[in-house]
N, C-alpha and C. Protein backbone atom coordinates (compact mmCIF):
# COMPACT_ATOMS: atom_id res chain seq x y z
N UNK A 1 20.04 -3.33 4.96
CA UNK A 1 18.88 -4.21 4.97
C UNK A 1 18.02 -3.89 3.75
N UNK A 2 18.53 -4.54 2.93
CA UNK A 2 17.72 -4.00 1.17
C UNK A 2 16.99 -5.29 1.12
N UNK A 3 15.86 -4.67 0.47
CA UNK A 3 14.72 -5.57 -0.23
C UNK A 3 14.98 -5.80 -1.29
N UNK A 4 14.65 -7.53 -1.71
CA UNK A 4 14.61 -8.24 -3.01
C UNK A 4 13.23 -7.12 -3.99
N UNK A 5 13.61 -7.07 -5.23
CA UNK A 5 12.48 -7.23 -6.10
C UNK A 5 10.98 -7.78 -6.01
N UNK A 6 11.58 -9.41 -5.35
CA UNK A 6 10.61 -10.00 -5.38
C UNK A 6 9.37 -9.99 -4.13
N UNK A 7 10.65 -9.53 -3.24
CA UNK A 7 9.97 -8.94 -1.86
C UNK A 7 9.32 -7.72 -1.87
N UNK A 8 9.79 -7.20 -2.53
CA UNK A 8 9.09 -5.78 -3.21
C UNK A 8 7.69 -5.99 -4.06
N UNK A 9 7.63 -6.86 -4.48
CA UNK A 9 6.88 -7.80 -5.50
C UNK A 9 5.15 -8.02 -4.53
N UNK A 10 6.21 -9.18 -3.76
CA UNK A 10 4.90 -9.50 -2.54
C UNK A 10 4.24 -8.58 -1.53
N UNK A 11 5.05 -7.39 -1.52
CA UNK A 11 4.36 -6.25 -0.26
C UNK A 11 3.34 -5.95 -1.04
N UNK A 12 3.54 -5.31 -2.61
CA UNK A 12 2.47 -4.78 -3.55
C UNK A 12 1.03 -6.29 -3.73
N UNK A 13 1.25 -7.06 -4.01
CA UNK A 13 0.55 -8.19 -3.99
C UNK A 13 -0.28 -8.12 -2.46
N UNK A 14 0.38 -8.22 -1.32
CA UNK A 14 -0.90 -8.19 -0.16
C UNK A 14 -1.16 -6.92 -0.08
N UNK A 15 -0.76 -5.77 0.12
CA UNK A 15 -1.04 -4.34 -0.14
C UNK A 15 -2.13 -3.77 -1.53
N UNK A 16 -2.30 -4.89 -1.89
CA UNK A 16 -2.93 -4.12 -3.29
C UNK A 16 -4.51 -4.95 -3.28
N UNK A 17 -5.02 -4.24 -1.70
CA UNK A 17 -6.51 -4.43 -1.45
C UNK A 17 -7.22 -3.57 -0.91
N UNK A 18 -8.18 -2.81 -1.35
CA UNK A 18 -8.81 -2.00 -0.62
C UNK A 18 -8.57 -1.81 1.06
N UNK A 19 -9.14 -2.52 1.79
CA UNK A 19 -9.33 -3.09 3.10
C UNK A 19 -7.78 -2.88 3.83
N UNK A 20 -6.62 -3.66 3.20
CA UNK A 20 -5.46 -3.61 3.81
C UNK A 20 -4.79 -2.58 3.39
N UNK A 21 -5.50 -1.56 2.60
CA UNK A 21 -4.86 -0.34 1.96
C UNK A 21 -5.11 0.88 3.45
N UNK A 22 -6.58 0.55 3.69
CA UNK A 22 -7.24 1.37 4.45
C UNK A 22 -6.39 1.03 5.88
N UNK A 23 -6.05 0.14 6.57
CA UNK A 23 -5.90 -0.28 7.37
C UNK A 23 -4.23 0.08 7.60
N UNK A 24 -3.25 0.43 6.44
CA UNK A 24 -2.33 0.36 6.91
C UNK A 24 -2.13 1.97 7.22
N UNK A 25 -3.09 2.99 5.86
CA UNK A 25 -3.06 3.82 6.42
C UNK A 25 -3.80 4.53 7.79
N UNK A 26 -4.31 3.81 8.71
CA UNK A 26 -4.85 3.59 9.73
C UNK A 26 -3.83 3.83 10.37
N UNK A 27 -2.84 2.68 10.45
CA UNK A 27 -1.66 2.49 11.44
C UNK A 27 -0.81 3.86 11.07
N UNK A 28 -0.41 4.40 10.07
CA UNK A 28 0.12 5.38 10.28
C UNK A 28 0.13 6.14 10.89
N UNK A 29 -1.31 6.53 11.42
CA UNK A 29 -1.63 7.32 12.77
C UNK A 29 -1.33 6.58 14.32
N UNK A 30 -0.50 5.68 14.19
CA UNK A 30 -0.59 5.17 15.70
C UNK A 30 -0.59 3.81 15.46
N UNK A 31 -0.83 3.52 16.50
CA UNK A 31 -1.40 1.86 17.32
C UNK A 31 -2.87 1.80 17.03
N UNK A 32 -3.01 1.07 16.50
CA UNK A 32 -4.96 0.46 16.51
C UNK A 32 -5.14 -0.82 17.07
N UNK A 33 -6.27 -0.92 17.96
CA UNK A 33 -6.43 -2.51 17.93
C UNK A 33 -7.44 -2.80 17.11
N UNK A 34 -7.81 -4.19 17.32
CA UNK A 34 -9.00 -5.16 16.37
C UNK A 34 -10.14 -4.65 16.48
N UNK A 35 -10.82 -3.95 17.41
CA UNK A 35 -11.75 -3.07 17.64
C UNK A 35 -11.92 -1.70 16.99
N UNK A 36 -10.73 -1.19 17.10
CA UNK A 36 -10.73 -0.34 16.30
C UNK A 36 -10.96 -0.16 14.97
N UNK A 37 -10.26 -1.36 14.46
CA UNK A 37 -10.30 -1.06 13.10
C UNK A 37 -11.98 -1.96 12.71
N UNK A 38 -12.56 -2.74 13.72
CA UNK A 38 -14.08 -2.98 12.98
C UNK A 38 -15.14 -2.09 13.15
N UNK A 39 -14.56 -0.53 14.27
CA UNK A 39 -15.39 0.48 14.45
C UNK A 39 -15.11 1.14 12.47
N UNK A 40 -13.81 1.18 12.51
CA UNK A 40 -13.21 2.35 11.87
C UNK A 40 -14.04 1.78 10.08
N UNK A 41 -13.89 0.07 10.25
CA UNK A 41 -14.12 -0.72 8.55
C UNK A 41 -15.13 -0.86 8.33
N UNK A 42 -16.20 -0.96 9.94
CA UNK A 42 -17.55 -1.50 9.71
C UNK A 42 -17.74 -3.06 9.27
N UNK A 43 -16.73 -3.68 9.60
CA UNK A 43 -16.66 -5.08 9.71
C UNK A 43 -16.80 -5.82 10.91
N UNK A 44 -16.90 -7.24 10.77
CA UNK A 44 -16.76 -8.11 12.06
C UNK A 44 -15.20 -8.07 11.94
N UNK A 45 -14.97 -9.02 13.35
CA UNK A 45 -13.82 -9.43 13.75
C UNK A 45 -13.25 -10.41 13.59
N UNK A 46 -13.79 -11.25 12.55
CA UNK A 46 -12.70 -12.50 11.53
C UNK A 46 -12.76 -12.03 10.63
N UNK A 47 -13.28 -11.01 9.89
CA UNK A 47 -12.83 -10.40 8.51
C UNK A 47 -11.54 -9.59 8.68
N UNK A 48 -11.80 -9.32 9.79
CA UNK A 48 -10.48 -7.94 10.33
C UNK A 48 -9.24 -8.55 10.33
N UNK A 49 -9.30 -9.42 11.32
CA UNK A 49 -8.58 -10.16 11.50
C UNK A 49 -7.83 -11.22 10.53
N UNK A 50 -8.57 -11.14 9.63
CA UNK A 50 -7.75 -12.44 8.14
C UNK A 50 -6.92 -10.96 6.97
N UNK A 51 -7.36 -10.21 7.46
CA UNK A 51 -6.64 -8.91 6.96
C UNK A 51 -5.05 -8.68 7.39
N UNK A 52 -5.55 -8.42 8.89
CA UNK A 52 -4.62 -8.11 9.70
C UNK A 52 -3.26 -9.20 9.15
N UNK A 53 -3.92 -10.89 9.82
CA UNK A 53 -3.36 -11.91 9.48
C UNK A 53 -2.27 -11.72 8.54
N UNK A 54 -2.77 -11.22 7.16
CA UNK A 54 -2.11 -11.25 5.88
C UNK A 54 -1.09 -10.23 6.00
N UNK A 55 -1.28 -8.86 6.72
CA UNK A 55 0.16 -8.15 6.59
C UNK A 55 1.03 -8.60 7.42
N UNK A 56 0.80 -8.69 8.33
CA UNK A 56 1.72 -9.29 9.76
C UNK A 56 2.37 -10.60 9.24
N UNK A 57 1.64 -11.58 8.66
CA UNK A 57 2.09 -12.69 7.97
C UNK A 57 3.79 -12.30 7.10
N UNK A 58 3.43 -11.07 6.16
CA UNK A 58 4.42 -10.43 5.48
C UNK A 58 5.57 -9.62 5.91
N UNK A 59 4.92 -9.20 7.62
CA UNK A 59 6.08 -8.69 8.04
C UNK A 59 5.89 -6.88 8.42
N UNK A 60 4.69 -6.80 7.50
CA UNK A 60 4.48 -5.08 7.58
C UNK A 60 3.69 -4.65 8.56
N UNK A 61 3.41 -5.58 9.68
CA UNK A 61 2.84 -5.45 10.84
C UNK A 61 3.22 -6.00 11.83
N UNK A 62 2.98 -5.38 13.14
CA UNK A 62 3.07 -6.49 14.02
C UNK A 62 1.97 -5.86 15.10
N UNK A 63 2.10 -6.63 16.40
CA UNK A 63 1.24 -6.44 17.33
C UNK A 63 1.66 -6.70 18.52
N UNK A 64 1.25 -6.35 20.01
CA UNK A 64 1.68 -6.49 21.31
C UNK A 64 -0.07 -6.45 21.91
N UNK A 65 0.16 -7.79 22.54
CA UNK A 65 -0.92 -7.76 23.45
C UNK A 65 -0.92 -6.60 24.62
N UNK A 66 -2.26 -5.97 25.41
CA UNK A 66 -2.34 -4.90 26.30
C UNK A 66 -3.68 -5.83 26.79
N UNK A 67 -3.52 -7.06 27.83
CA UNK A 67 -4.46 -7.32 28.60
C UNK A 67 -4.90 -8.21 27.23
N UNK A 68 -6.18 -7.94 27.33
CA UNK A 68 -6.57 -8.84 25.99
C UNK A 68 -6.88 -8.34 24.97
N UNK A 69 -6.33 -7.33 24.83
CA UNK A 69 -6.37 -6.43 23.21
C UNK A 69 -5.07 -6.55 22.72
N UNK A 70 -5.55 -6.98 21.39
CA UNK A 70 -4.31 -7.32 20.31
C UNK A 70 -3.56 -5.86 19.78
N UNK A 71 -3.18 -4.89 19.89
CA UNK A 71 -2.66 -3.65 19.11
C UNK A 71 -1.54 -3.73 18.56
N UNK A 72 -1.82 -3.54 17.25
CA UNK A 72 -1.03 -3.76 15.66
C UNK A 72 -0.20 -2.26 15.95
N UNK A 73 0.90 -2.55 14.96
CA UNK A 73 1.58 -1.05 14.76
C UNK A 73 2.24 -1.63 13.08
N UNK A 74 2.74 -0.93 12.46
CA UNK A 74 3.45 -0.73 11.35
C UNK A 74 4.69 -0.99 11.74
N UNK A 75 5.36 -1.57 10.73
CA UNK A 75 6.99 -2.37 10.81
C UNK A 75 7.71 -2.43 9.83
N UNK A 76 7.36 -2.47 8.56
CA UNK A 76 7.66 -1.84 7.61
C UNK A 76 8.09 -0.54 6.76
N UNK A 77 9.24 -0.12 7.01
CA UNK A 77 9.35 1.35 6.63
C UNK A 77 8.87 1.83 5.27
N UNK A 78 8.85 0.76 4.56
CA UNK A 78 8.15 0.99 2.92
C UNK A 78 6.86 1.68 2.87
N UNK A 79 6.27 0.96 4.00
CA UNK A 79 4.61 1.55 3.87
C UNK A 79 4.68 2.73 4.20
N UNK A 80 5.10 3.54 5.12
CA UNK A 80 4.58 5.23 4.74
C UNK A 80 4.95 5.81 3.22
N UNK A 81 6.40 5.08 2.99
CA UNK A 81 6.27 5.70 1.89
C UNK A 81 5.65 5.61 0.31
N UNK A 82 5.04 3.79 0.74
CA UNK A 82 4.13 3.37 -0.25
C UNK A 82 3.04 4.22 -0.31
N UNK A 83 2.68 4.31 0.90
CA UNK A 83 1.14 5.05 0.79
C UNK A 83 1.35 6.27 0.32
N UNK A 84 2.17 7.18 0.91
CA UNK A 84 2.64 8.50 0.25
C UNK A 84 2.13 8.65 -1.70
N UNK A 85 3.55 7.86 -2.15
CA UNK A 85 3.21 7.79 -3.78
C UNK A 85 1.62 7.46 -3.48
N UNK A 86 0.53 6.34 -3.41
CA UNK A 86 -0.80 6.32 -4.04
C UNK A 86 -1.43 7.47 -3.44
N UNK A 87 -0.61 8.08 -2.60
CA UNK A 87 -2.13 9.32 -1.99
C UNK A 87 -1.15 10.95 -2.91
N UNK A 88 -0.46 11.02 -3.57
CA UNK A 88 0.38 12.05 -4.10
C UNK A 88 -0.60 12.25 -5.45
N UNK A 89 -0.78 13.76 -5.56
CA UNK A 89 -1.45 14.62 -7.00
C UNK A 89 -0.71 14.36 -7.42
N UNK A 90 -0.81 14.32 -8.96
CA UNK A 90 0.12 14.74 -10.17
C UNK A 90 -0.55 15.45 -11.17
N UNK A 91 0.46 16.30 -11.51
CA UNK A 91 -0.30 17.79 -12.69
C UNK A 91 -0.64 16.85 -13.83
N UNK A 92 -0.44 15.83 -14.40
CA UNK A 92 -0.73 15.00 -15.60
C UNK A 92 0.05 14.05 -16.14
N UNK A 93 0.34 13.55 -17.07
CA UNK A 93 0.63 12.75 -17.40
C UNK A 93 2.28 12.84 -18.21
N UNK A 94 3.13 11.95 -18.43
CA UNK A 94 4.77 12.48 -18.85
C UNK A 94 4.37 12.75 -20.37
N UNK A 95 4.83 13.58 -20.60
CA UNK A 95 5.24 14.62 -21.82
C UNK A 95 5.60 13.28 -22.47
N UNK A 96 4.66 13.00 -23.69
CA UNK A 96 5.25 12.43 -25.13
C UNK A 96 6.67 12.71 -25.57
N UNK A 97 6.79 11.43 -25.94
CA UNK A 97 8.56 12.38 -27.11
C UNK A 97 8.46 13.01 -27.98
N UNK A 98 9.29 14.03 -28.35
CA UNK A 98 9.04 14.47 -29.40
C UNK A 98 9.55 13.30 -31.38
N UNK A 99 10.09 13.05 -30.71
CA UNK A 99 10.17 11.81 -31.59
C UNK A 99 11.56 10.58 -31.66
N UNK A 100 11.40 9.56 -32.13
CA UNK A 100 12.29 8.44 -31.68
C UNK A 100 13.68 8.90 -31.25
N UNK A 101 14.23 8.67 -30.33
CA UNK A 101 15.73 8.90 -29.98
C UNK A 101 16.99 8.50 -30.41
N UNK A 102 16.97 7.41 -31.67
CA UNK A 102 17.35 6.22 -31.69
C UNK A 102 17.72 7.15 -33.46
N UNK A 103 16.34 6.86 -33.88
CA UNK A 103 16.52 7.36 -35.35
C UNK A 103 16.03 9.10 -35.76
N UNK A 104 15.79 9.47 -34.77
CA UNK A 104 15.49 10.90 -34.86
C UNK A 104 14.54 11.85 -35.55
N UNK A 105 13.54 10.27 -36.06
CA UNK A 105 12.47 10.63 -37.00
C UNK A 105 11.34 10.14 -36.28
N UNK A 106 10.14 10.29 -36.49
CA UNK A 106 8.13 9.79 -36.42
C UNK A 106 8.47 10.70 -35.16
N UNK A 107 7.37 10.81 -34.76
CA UNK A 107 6.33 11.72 -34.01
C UNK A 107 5.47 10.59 -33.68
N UNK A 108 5.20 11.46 -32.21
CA UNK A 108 4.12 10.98 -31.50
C UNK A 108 2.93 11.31 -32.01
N UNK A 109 1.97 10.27 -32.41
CA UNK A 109 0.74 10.74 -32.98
C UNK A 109 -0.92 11.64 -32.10
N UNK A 110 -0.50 11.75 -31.21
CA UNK A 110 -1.36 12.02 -30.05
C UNK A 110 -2.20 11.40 -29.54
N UNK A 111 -3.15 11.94 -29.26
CA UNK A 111 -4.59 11.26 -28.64
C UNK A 111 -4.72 9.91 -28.97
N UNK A 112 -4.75 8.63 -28.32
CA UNK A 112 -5.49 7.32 -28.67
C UNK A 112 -6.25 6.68 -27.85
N UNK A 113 -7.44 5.79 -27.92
CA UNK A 113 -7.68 5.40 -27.72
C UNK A 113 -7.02 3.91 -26.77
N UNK A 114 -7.09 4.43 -25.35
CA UNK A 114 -6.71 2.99 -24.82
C UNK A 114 -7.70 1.93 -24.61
């Protein structure tokens, strides 16, 4: 069960929001419902909910009613390990080349301005 590129494409696209960032690492800990997460966001419950909407829409969520509480869980196996890489240190940045590979000459000039 391999993912397209492009499907790979669209998880980063709804995933790449504050709010649904927070929320999925939420679910990692468990089951949350809609309550939960407007204790946890400090939001109402159609903001939450057009959140929610958008991953579940994609597939990286789902939910089971309990009476009349909606509780979401994670469905997506990508997302723990998405979140993993953005929450991972790194000692710095990849080592410059020492110079072209190709022609075996220039140097990296160092420091620039991005």
């Amino acid at each position: 069960m391999g993912s397209s590129s492009s499907e790979r494409l669209d998880i980063l696209k709804v995933v790449a929001h504050p709010v649904r960032l927070r929320i999925l690492d939420e679910l990692l800990k468990g089951v949350k419902c809609v309550s939960d997460f407007e204790d946890f966001l400090g939001m109402r419950q159609p903001n939450v909910s057009q959140h929610l909407a958008a991953l579940r829409n994609r597939g990286l969520i789902d939910f089971y009613m309990d009476g009349r509480l909606r509780c979401y869980f994670l469905v997506d196996p990508i997302i723990p390990d998405l979140l993993n890489v953005l929450k991972k240190e790194y000692d710095g940045p990849i080592p410059p080349p020492a110079c072209c590979p190709i022609t075996k000459k220039g140097k990296y000039p160092g420091d620039r301005k991005r």
